[in-house]
PDB file of N, CA and C in Angstrom:
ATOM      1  N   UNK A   1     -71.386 107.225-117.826  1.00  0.00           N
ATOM      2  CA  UNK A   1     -71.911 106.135-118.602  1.00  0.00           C
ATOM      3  C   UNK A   1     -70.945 104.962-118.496  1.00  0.00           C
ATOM      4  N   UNK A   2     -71.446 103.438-118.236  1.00  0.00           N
ATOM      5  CA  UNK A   2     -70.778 102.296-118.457  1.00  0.00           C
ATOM      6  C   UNK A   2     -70.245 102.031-119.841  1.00  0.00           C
ATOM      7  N   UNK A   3     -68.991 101.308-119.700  1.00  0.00           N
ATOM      8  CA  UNK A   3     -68.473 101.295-120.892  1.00  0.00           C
ATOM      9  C   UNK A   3     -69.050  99.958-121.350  1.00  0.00           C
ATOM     10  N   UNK A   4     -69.633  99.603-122.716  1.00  0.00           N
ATOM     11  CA  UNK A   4     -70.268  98.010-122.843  1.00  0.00           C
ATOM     12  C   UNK A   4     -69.939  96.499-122.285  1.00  0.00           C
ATOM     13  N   UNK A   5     -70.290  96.188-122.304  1.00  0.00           N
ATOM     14  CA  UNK A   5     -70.060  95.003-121.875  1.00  0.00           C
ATOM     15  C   UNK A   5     -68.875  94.036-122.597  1.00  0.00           C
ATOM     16  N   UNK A   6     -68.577  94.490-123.961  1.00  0.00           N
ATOM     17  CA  UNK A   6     -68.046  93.694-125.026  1.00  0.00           C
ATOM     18  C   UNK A   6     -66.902  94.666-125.980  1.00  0.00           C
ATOM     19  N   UNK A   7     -66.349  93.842-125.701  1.00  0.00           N
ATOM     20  CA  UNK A   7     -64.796  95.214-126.407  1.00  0.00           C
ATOM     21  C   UNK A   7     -64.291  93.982-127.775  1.00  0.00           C
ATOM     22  N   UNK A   8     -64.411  94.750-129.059  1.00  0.00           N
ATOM     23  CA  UNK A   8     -63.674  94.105-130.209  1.00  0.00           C
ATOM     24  C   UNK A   8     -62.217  94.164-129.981  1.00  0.00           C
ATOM     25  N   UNK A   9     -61.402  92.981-130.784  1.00  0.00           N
ATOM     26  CA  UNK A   9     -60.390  92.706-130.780  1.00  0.00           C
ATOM     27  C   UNK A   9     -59.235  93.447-130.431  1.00  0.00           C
ATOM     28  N   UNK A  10     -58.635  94.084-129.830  1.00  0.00           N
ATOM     29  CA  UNK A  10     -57.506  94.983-129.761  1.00  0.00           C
ATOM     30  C   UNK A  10     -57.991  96.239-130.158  1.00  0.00           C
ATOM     31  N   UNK A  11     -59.128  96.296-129.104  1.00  0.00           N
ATOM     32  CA  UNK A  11     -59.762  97.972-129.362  1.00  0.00           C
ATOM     33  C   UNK A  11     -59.379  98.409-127.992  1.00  0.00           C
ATOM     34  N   UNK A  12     -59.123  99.565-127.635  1.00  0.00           N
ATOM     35  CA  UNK A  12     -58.701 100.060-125.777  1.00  0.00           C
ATOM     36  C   UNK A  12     -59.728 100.743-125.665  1.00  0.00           C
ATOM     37  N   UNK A  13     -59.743 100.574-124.855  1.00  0.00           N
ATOM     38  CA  UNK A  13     -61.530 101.888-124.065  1.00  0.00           C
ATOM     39  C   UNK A  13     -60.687 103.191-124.228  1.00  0.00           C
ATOM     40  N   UNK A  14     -61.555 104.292-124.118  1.00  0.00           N
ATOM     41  CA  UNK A  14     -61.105 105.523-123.868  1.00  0.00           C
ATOM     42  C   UNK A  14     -60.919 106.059-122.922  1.00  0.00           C
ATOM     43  N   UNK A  15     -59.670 106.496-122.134  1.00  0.00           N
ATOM     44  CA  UNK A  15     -59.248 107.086-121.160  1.00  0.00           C
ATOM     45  C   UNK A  15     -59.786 108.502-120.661  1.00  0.00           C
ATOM     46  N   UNK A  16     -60.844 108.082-119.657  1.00  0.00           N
ATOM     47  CA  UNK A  16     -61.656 109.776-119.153  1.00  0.00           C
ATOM     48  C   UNK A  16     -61.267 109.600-117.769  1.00  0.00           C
ATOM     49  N   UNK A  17     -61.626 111.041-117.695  1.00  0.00           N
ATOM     50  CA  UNK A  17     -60.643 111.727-116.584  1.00  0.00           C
ATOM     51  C   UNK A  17     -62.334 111.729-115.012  1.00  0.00           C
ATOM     52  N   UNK A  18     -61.578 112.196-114.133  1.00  0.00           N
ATOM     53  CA  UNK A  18     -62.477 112.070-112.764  1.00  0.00           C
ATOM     54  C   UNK A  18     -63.732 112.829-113.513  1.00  0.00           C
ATOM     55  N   UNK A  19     -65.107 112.441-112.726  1.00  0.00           N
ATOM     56  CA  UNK A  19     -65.848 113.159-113.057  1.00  0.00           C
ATOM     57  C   UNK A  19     -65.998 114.735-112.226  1.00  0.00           C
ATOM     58  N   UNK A  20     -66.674 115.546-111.945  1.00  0.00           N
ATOM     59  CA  UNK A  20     -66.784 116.796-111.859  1.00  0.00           C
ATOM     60  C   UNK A  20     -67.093 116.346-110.302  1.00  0.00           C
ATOM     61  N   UNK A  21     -66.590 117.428-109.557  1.00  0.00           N
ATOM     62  CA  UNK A  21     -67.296 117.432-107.624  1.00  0.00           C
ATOM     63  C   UNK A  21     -68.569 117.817-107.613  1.00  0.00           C
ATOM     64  N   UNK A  22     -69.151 117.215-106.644  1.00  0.00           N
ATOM     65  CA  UNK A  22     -70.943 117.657-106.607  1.00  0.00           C
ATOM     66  C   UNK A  22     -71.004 119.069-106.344  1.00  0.00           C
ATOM     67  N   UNK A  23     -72.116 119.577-107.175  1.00  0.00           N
ATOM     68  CA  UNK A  23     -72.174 120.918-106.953  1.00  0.00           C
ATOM     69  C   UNK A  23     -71.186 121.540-108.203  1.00  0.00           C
ATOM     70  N   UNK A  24     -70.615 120.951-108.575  1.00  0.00           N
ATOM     71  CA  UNK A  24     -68.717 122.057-109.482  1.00  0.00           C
ATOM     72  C   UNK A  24     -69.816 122.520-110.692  1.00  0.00           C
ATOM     73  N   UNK A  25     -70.911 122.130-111.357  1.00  0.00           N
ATOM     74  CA  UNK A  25     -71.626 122.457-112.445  1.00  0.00           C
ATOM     75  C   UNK A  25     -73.149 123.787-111.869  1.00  0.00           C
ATOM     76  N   UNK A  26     -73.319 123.636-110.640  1.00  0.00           N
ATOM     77  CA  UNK A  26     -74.307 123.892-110.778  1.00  0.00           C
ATOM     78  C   UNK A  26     -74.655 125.285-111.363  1.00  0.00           C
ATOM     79  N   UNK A  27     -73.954 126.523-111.464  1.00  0.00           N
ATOM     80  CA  UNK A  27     -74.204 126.965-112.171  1.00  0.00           C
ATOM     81  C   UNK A  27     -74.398 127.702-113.563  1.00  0.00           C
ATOM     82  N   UNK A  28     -73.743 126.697-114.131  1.00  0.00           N
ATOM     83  CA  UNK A  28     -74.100 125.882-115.374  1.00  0.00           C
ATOM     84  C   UNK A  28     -75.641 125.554-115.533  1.00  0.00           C
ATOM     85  N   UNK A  29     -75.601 124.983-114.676  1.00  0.00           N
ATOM     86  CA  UNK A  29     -77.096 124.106-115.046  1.00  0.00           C
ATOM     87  C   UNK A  29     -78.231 125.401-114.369  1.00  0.00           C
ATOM     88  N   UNK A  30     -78.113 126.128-113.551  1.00  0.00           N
ATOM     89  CA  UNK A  30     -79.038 127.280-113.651  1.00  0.00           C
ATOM     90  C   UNK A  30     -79.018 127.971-114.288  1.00  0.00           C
ATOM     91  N   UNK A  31     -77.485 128.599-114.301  1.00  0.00           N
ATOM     92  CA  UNK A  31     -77.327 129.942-115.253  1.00  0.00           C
ATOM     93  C   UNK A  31     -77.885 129.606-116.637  1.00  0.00           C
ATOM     94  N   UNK A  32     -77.175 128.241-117.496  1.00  0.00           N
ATOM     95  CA  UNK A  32     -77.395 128.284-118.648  1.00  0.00           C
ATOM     96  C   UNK A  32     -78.453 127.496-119.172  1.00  0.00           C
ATOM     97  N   UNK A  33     -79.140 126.525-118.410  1.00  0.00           N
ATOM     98  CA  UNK A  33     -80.545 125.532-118.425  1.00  0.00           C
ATOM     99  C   UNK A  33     -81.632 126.315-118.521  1.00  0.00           C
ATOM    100  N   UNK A  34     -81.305 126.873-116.976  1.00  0.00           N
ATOM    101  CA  UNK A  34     -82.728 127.622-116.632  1.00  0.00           C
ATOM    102  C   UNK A  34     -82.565 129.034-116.876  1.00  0.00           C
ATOM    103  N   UNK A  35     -81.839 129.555-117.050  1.00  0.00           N
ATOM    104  CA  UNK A  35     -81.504 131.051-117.504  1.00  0.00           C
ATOM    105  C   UNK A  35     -81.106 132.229-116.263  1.00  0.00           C
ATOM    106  N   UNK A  36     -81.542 131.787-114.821  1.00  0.00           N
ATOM    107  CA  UNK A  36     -81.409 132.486-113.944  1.00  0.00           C
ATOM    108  C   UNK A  36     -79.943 133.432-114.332  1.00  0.00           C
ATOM    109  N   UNK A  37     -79.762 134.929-113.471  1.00  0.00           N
ATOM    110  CA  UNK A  37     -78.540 135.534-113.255  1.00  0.00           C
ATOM    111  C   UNK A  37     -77.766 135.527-112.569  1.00  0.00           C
ATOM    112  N   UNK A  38     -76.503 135.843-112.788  1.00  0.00           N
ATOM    113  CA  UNK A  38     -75.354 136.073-111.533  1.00  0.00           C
ATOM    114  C   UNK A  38     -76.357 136.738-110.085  1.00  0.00           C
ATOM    115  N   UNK A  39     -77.119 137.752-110.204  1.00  0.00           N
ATOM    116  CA  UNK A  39     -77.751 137.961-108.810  1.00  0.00           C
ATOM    117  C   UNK A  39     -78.774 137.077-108.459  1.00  0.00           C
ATOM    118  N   UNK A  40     -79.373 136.398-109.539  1.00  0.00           N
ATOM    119  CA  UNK A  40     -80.227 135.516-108.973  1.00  0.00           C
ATOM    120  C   UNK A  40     -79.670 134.371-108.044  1.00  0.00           C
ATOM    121  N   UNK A  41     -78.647 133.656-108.742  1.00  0.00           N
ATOM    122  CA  UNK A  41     -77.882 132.544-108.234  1.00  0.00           C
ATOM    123  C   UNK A  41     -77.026 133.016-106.661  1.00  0.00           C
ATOM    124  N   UNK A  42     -76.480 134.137-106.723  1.00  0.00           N
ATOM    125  CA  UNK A  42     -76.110 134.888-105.781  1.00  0.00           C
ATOM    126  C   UNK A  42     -76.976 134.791-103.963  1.00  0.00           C
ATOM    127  N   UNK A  43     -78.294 135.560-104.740  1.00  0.00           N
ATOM    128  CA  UNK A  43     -79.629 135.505-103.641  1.00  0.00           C
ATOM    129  C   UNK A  43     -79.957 134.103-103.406  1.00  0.00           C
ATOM    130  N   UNK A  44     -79.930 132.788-103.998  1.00  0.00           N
ATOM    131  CA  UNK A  44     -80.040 131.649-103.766  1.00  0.00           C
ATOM    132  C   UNK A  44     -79.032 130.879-103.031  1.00  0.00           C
ATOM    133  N   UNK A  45     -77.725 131.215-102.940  1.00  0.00           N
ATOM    134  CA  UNK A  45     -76.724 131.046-102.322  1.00  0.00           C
ATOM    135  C   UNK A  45     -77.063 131.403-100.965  1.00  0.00           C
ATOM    136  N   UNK A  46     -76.970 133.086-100.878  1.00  0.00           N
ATOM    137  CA  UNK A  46     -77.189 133.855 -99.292  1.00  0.00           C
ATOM    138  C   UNK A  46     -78.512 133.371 -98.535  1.00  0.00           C
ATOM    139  N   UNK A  47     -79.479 132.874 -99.595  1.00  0.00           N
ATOM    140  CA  UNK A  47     -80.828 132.728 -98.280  1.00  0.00           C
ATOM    141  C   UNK A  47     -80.339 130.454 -98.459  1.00  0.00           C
ATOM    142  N   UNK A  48     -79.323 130.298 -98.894  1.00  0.00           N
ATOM    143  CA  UNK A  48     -78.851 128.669 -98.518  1.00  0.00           C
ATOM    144  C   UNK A  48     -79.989 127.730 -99.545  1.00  0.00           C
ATOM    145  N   UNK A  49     -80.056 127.949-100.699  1.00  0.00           N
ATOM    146  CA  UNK A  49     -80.916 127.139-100.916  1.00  0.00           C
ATOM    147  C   UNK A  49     -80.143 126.182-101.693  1.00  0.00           C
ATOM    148  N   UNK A  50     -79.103 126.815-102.604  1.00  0.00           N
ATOM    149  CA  UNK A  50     -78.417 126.065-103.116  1.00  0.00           C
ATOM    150  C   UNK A  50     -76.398 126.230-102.613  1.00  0.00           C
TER     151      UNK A  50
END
């Protein structure tokens, strides 16, 4: 997210760190979004889909 456009008087933005490498979440976002399993995600790996 962009930080606003407009910063009050002697306020500092907040210091965040790199965002995540493509891919570093994804299974996160299957395992725990979509619910898939360790073998599911596994078999999706070996036949290359993800």
């Amino acid at each position: 997210m962009l930080a606003p456009p407009y910063r009050f008087d002697g306020a500092r933005l907040p210091v965040r760190g790199a965002p995540p490498v493509l891919g570093a979440d994804t299974d996160d976002v299957l395992g725990g979004w979509l619910g898939l399993s360790g073998d599911e995600l596994a078999r999706l790996r070996a036949e290359r889909i993800v």
